[in-house]
C-alpha atoms as a PDB file:
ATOM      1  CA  UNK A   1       6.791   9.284  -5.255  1.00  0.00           C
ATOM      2  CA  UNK A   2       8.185   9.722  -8.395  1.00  0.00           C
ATOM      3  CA  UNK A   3       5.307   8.273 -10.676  1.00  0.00           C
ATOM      4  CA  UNK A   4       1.417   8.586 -10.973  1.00  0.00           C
ATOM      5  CA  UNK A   5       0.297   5.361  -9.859  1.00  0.00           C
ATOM      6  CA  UNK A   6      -2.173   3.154 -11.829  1.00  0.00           C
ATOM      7  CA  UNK A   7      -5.901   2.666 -10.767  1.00  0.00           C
ATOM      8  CA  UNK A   8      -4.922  -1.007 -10.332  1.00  0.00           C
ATOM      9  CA  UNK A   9      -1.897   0.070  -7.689  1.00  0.00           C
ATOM     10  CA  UNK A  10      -4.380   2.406  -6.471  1.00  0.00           C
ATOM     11  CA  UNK A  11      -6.818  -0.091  -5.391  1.00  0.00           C
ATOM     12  CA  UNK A  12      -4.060  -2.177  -3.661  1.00  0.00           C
ATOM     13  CA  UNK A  13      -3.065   0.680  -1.721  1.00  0.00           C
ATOM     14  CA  UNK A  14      -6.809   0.508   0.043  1.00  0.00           C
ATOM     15  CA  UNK A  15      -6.744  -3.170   0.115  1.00  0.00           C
ATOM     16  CA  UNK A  16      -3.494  -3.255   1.886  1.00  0.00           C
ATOM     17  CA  UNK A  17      -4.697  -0.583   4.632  1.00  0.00           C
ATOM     18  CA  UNK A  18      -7.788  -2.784   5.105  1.00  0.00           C
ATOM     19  CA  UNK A  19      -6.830  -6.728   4.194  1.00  0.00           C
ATOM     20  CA  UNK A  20      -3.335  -6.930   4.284  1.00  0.00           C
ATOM     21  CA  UNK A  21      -3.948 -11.026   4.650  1.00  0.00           C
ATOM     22  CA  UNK A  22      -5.341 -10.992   1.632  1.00  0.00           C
ATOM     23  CA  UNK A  23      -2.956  -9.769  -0.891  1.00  0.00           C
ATOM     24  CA  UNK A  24      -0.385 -11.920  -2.963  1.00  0.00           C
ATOM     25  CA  UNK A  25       3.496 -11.036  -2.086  1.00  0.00           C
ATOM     26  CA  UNK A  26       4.019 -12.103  -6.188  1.00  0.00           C
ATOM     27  CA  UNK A  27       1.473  -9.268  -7.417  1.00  0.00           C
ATOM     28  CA  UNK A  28       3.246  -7.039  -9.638  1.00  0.00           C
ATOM     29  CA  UNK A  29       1.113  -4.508  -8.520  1.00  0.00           C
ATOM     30  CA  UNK A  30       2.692  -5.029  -4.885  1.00  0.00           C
ATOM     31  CA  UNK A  31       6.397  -4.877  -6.426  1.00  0.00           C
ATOM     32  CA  UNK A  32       5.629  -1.363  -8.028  1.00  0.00           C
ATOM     33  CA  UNK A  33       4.656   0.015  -4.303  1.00  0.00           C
ATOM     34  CA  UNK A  34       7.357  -1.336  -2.818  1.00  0.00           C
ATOM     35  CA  UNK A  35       9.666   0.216  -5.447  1.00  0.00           C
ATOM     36  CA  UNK A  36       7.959   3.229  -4.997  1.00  0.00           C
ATOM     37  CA  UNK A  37       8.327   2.772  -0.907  1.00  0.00           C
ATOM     38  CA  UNK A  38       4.273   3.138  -0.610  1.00  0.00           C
ATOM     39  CA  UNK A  39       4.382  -0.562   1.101  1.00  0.00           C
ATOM     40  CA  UNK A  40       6.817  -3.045   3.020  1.00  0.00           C
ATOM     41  CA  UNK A  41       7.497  -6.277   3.955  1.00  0.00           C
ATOM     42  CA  UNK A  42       7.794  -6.858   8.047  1.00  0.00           C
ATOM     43  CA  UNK A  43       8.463  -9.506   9.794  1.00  0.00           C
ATOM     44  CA  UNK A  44       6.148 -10.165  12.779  1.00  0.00           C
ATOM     45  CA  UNK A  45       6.136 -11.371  16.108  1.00  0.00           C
ATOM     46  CA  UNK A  46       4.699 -14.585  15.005  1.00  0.00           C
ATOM     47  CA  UNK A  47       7.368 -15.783  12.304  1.00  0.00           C
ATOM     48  CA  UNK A  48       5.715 -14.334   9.351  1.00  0.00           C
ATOM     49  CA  UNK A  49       6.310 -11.554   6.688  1.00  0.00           C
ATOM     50  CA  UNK A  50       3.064  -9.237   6.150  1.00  0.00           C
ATOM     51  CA  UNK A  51       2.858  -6.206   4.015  1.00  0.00           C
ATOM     52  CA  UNK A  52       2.193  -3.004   5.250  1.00  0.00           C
ATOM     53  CA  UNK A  53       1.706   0.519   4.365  1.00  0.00           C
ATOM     54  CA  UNK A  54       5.265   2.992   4.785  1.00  0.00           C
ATOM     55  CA  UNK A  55       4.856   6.556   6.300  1.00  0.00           C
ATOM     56  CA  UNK A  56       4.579   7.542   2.670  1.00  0.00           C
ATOM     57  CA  UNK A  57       1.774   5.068   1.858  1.00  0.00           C
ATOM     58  CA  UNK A  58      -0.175   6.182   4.417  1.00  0.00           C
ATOM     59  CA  UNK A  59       0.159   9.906   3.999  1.00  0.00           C
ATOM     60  CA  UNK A  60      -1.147   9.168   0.331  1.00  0.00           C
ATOM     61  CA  UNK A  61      -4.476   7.260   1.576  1.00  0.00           C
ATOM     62  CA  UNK A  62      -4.910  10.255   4.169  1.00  0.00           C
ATOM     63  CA  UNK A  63      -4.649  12.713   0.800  1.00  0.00           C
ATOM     64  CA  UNK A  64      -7.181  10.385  -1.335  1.00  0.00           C
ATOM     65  CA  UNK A  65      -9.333  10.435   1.546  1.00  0.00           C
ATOM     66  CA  UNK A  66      -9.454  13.900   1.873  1.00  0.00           C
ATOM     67  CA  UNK A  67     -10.551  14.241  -1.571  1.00  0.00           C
ATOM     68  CA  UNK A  68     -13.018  11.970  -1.454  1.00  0.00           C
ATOM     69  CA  UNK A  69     -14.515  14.169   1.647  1.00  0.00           C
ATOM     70  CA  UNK A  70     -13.652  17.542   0.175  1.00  0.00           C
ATOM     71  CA  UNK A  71     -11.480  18.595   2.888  1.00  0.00           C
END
């Protein structure tokens, strides 16, 4: 990552691990991940594109996580 990320990108990051469905592909919020490789499009097995969380991505949520526990 070569940024600090906004609250608003942030927040996206936890909506994507939890409603991808739900999120707009035109969000600039969503652009900024994916230039930061936090989130990708894939295509899947029914003809559609979804977003989804990169290795990266996820390895972020797991380190906001585990301040939110105090691990």
């Amino acid at each position: 990552m070569k940024r600090l990320l906004s609250p608003h990108e942030i927040a996206m990051l936890f909506v994507l691990l939890t409603s991808p469905a739900v999120v707009d592909f035109a969000d600039p919020d969503v652009a900024s991940l994916q230039r930061e490789s936090l989130v990708e499009l894939v295509a899947t097995a029914s003809d559609t594109t979804e977003l989804k969380l990169t290795s990266e991505g996820a390895e972020l949520i797991k380190r906001f996580e585990s301040l939110k526990y105090g691990a």
